[in-house]
Protein backbone atom coordinates (compact mmCIF):
# COMPACT_ATOMS: atom_id res chain seq x y z
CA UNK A 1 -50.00 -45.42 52.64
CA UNK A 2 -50.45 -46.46 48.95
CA UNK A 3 -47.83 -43.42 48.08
CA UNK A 4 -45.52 -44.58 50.44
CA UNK A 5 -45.87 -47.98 48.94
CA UNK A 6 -44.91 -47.04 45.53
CA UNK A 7 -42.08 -44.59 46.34
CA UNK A 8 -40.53 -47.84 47.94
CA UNK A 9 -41.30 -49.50 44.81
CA UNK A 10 -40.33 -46.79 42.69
CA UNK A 11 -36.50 -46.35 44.70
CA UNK A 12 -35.86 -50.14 44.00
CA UNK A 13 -36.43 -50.09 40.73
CA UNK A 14 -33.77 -47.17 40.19
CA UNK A 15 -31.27 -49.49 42.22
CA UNK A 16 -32.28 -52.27 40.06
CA UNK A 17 -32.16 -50.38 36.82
CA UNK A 18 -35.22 -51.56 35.54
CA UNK A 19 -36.71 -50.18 32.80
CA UNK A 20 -39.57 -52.35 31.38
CA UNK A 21 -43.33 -51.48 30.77
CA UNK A 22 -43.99 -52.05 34.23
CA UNK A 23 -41.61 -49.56 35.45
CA UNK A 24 -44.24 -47.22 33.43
CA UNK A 25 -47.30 -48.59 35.29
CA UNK A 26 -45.19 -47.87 38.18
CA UNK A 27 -44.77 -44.43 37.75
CA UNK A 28 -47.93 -43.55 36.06
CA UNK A 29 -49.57 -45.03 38.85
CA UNK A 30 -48.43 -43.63 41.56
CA UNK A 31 -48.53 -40.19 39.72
CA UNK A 32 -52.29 -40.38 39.49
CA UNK A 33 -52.36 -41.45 43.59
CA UNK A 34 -50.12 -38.35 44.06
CA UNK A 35 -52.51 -36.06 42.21
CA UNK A 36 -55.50 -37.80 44.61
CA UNK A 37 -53.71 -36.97 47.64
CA UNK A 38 -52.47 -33.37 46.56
CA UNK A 39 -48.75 -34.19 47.01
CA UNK A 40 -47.31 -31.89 44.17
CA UNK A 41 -43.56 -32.91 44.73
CA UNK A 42 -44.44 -36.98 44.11
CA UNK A 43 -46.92 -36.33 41.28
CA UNK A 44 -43.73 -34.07 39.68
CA UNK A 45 -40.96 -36.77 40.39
CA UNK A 46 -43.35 -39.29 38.73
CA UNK A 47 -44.57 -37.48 35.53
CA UNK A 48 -40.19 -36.31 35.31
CA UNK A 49 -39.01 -39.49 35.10
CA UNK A 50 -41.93 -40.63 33.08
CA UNK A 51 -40.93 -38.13 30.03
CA UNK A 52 -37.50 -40.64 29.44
CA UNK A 53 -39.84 -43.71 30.36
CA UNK A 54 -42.53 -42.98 27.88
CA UNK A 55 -40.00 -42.11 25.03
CA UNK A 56 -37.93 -45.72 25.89
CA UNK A 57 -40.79 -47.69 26.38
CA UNK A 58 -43.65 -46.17 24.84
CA UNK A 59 -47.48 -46.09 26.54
CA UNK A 60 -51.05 -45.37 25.71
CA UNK A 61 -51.31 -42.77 28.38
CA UNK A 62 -48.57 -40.72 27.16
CA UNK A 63 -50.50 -37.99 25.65
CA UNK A 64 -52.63 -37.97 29.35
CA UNK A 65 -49.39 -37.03 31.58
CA UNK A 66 -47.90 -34.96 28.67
CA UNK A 67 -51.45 -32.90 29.34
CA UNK A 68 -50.82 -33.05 32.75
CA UNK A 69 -47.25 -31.83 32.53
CA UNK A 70 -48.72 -28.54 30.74
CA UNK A 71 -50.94 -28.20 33.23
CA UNK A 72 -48.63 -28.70 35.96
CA UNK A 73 -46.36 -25.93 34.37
CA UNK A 74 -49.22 -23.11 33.87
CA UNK A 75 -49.81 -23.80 37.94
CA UNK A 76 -46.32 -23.20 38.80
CA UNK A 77 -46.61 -20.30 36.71
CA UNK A 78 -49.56 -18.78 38.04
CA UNK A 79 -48.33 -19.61 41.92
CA UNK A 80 -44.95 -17.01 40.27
CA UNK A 81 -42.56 -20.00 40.96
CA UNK A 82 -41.56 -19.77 37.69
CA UNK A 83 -41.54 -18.03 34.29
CA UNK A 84 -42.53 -19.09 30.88
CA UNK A 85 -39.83 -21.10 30.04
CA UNK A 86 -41.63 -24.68 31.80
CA UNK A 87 -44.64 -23.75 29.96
CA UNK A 88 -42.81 -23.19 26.37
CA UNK A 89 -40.90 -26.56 26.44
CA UNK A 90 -44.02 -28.56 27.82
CA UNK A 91 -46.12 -27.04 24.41
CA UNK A 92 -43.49 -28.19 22.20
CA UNK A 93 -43.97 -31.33 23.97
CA UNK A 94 -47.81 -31.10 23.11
CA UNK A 95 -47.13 -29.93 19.78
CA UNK A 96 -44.53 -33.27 19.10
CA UNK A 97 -47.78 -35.38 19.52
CA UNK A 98 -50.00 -33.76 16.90
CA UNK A 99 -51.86 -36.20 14.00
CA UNK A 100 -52.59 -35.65 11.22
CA UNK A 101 -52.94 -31.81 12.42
CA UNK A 102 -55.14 -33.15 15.67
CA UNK A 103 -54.62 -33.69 19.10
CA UNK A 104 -56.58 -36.36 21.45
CA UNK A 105 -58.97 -34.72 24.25
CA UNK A 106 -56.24 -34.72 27.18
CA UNK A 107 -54.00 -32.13 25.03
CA UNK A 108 -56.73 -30.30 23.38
CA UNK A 109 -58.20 -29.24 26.56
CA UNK A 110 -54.75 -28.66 28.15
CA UNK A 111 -53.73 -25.99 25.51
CA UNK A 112 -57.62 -24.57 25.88
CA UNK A 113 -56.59 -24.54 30.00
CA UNK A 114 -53.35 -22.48 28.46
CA UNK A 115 -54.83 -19.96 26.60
CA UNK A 116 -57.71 -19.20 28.78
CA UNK A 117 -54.66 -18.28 31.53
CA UNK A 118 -52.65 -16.24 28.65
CA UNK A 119 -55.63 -14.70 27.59
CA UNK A 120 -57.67 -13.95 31.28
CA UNK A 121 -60.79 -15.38 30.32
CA UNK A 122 -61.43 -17.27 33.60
CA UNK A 123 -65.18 -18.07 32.85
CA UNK A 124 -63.61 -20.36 30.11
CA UNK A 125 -61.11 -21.63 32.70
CA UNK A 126 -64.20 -22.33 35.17
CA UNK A 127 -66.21 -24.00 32.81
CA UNK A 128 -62.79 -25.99 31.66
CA UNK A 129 -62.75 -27.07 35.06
CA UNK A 130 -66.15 -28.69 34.91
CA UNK A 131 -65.13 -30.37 31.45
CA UNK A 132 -61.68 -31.67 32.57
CA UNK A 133 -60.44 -35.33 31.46
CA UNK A 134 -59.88 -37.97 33.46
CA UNK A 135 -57.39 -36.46 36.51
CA UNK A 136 -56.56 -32.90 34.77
CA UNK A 137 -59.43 -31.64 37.37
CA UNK A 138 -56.60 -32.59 40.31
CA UNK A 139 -54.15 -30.14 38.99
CA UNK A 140 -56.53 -26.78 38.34
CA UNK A 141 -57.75 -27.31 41.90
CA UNK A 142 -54.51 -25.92 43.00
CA UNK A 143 -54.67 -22.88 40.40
CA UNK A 144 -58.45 -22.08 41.23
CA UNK A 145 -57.57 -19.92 44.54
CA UNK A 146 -54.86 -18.09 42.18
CA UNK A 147 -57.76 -17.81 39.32
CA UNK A 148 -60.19 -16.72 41.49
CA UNK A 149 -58.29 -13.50 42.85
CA UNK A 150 -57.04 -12.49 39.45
CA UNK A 151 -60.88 -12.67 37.70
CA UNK A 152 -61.84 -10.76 41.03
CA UNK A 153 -59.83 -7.87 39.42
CA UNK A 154 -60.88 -8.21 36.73
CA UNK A 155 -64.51 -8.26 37.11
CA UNK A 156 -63.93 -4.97 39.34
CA UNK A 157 -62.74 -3.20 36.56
CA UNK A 158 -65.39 -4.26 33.74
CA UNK A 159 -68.47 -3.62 35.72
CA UNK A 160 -69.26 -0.42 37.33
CA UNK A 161 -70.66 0.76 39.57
CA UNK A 162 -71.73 -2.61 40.67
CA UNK A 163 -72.61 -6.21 39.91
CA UNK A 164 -75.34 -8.58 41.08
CA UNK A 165 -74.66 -11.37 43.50
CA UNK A 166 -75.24 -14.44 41.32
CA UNK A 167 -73.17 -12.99 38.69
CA UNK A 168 -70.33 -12.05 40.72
CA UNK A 169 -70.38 -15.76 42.18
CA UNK A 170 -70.02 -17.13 39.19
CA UNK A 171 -67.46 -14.66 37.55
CA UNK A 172 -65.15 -15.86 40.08
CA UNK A 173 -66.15 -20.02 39.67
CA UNK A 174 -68.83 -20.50 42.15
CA UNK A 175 -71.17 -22.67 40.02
CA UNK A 176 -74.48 -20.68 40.97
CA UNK A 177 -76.21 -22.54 37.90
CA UNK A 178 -77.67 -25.61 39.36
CA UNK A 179 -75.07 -25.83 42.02
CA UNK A 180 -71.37 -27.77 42.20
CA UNK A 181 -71.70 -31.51 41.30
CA UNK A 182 -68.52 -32.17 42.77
CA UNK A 183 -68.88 -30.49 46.26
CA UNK A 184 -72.61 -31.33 45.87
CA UNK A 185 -73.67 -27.98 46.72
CA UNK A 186 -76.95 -26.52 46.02
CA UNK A 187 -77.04 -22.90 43.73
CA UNK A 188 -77.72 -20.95 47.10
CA UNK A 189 -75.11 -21.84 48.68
CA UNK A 190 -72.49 -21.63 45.81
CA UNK A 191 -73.62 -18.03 45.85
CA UNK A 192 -73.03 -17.83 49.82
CA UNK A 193 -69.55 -19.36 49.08
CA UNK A 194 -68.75 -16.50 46.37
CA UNK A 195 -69.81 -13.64 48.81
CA UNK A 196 -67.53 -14.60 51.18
CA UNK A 197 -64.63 -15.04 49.29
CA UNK A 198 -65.13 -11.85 47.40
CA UNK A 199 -65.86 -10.40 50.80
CA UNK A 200 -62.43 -11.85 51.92
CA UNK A 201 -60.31 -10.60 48.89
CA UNK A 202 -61.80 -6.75 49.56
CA UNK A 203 -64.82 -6.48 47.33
CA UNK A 204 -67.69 -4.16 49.03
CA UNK A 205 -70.57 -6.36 49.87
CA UNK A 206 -73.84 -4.51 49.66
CA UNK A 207 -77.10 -5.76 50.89
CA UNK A 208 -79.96 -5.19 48.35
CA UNK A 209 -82.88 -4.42 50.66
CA UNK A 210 -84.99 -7.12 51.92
CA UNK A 211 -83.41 -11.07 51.72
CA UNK A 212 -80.74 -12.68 51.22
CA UNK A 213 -79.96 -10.26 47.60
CA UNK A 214 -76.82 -8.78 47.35
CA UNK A 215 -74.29 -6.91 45.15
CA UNK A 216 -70.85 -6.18 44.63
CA UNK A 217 -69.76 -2.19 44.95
CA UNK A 218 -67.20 -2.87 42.52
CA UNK A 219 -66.71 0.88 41.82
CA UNK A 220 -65.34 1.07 45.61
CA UNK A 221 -63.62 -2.06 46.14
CA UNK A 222 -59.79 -3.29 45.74
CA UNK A 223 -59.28 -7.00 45.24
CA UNK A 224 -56.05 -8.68 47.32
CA UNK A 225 -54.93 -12.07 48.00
CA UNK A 226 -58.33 -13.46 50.46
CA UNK A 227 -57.73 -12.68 54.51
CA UNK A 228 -60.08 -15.03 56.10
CA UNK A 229 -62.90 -13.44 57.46
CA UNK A 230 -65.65 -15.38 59.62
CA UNK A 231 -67.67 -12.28 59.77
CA UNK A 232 -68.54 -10.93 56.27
CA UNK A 233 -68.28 -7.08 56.49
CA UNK A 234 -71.66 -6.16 54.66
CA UNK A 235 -73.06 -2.84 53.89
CA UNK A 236 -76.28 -1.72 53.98
């Protein structure tokens, strides 16, 4: 409803022409409802037209959705619906607001979200995640199921013949270390969630005796996009 509200707001200020600071509050607001709801076309229109509005009429937050906008650009790289040439023009646009050599905590950890992409260390890109300012959390929720597959491979690759449960969990951002604080999961069943999605993207579940222990064959298996899959295929 509240997105509704301000896209109504939002289309009669364009008729009106208005351009003031509260066409900004406008915008940035209903940006950050976007990014609560998961609509990726509003949040996009908003933080757009907020590039011109910030540079017009200036605003505090401005280093916040410039963050966002890198952000935004790596996931619509990583989802290949794009190439590089979003994510080059939104770093020079992180690079314009450098001071003194610094940037504030919104950009710094965007360009860390970057290079942990460019460079395929996902366990930085989890524990990013976990550290991410204000709303920046909203946007890497919709690259996680993208990360996830792609540190699958990789794990695959770097440990043979196989790799322990817990570890494989959290190599592909199950938080098996005390649990998920925002999910408010416990560490047992983090590590249930990782089996089944590496069970679901083709990773060889093997059962380790007695309990609940279990391993990844990662000599055998070959990671895809996840199938879903009720019934985890387990070996013995």
């Amino acid at each position: 409803y509240l997105c509704s509200q301000y896209k109504a707001i939002r289309q009669d200020l364009t008729v009106q022409r208005v351009n003031t600071a509260f066409t900004v509050n406008v915008y940035e607001t209903h940006g950050r409802i976007a990014l609560e709801n998961c609509d990726l076309n509003e949040f996009n229109q908003c933080q757009t037209q907020l590039k011109s509005l910030h540079y017009d009429q200036g605003s505090k937050n401005r280093d916040e959705f410039i963050a966002y906008g890198l952000l935004y650009a790596c996931l619509i790289k990583e989802k290949g619906s794009a190439g590089e040439e979003g994510i080059i023009k939104a770093l020079k646009e992180v690079e314009s607001r450098r001071s003194d050599g610094n940037l504030g905590e919104e950009l710094s950890h965007a360009l860390s979200v970057r290079r942990s992409l460019a460079s395929s260390n996902f366990p930085l890109f989890f524990s990013l995640y976990l550290s991410a300012p204000k709303m920046s959390a909203y946007i890497m929720d919709h690259m996680i199921p993208t990360v996830r597959v792609l540190a699958a491979r990789v794990m695959v690759k770097a440990f043979k013949p196989s790799l322990g449960g817990a570890a494989a969990a959290r190599m592909v951002g199950f938080y098996t270390e005390g649990g998920n604080e925002y999910e408010d999961t416990t560490a047992e069943e983090e590590i249930s969630r990782g089996k089944k999605f590496l069970s679901s993207c083709g990773c060889i579940i093997v059962s380790c005796g007695k309990g609940t222990e279990w391993k990844v064959d990662t000599k055998n298996s070959a990671v895809h996009p996840p199938e879903d899959n009720d019934g985890e295929e387990e070996q013995p």
